[in-house]
Protein backbone atom coordinates (compact mmCIF):
# COMPACT_ATOMS: atom_id res chain seq x y z
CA UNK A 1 7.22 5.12 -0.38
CA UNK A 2 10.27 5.56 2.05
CA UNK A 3 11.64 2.38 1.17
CA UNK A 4 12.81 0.50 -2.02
CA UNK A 5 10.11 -2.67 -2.42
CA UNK A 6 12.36 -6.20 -3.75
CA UNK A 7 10.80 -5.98 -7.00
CA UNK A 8 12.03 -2.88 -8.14
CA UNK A 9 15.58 -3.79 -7.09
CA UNK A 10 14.90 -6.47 -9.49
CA UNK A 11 13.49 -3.73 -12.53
CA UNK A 12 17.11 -1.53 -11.35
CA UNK A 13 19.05 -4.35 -12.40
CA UNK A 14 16.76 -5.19 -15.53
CA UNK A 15 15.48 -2.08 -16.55
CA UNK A 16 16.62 1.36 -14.61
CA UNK A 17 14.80 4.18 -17.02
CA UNK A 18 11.54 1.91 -16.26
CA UNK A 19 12.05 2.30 -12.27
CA UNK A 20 13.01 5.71 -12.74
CA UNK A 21 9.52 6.18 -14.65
CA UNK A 22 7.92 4.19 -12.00
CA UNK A 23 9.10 6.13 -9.27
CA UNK A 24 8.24 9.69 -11.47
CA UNK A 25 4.79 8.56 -11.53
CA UNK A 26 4.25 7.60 -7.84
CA UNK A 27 5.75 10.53 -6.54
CA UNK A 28 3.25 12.86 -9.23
CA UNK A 29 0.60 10.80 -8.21
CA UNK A 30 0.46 10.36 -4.40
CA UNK A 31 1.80 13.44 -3.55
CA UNK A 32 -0.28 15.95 -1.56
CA UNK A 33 -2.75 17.98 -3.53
CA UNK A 34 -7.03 17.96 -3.34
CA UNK A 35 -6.24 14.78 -0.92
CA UNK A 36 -3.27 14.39 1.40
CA UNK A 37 -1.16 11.75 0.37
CA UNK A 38 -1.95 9.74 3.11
CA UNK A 39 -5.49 9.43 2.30
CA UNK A 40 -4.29 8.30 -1.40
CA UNK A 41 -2.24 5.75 0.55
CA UNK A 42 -4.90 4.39 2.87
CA UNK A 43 -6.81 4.08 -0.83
CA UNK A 44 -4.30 2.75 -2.99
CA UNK A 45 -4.03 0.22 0.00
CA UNK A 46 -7.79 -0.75 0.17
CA UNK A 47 -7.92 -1.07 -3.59
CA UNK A 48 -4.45 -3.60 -3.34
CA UNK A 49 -6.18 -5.51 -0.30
CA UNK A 50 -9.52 -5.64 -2.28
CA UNK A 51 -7.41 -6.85 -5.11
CA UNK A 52 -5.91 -10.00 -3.10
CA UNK A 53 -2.15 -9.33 -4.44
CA UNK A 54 -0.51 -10.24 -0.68
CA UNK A 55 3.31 -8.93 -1.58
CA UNK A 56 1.49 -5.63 -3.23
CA UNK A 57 -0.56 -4.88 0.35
CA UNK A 58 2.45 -5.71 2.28
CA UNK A 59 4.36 -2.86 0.25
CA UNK A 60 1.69 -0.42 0.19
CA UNK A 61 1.34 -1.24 3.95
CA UNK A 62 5.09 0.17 5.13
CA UNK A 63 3.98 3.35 2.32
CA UNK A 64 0.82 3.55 4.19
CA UNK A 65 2.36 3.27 7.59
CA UNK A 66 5.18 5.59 6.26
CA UNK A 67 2.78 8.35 5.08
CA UNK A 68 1.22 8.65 8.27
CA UNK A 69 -1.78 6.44 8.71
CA UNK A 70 -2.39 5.33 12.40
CA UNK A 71 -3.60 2.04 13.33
CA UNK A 72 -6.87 2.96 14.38
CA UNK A 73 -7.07 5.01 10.10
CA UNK A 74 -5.79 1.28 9.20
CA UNK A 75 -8.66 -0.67 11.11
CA UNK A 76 -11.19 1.82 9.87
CA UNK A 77 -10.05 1.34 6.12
CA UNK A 78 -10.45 -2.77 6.81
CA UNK A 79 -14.20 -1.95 7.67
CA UNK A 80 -14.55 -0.50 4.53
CA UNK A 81 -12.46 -3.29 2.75
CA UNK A 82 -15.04 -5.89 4.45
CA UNK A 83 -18.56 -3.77 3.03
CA UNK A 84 -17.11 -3.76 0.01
CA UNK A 85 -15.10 -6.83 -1.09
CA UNK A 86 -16.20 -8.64 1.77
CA UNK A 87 -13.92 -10.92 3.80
CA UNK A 88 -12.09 -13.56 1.74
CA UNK A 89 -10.01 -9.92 0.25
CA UNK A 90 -9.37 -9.59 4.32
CA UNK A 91 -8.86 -13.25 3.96
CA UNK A 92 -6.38 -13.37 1.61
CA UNK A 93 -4.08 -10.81 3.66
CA UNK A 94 -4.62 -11.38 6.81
CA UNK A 95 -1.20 -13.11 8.08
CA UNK A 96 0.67 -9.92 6.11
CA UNK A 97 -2.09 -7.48 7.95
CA UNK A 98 -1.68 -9.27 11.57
CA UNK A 99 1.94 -9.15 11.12
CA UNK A 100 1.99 -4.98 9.91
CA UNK A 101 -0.34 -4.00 12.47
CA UNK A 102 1.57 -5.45 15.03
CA UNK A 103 4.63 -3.74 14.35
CA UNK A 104 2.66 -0.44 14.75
């Protein structure tokens, strides 16, 4: 992800061999392979936005942002986000989206 999200400093101090398995499985996962790992960012995010979990798409956000995705790859994503969840899962984000974007 390129950074360390608050709730698995809290599974460190709990549980480390569970954030190490975390971490295992993230980096097997969203690495580059058939699709770039952007592009499994920029999904993973839709699917967390679509999902209405505001602290999850503010995470996958900076992993987004920190694979690569431009704003404009961002803004196209929210299109789809809108035809397919339809606004109240842009709803539900939007002060964390408005305050990401910004920043880009």
């Amino acid at each position: 992800m390129g950074f360390s999200p608050d709730i698995l400093d809290l599974y460190e101090g709990v549980n480390p061999e569970l954030l190490d398995i975390t971490g295992k499985f993230d980096r097997i996962i969203l690495k580059d392979g058939a699709l770039p790992t952007k592009t499994k960012r920029l999904i993973a995010l839709g699917i967390i936005i679509s999902n209405q979990c505001g602290h999850c798409v503010e995470q996958q956000f900076k992993a987004t942002i920190n694979a690569g995705a431009t704003k404009e790859e961002i803004a196209d994503l929210m299109g789809v986000v809108l035809l397919t969840s339809g606004a109240p899962a842009l709803a539900s984000c939007r002060d964390i989206i408005a305050e990401v974007i910004k920043d880009l």
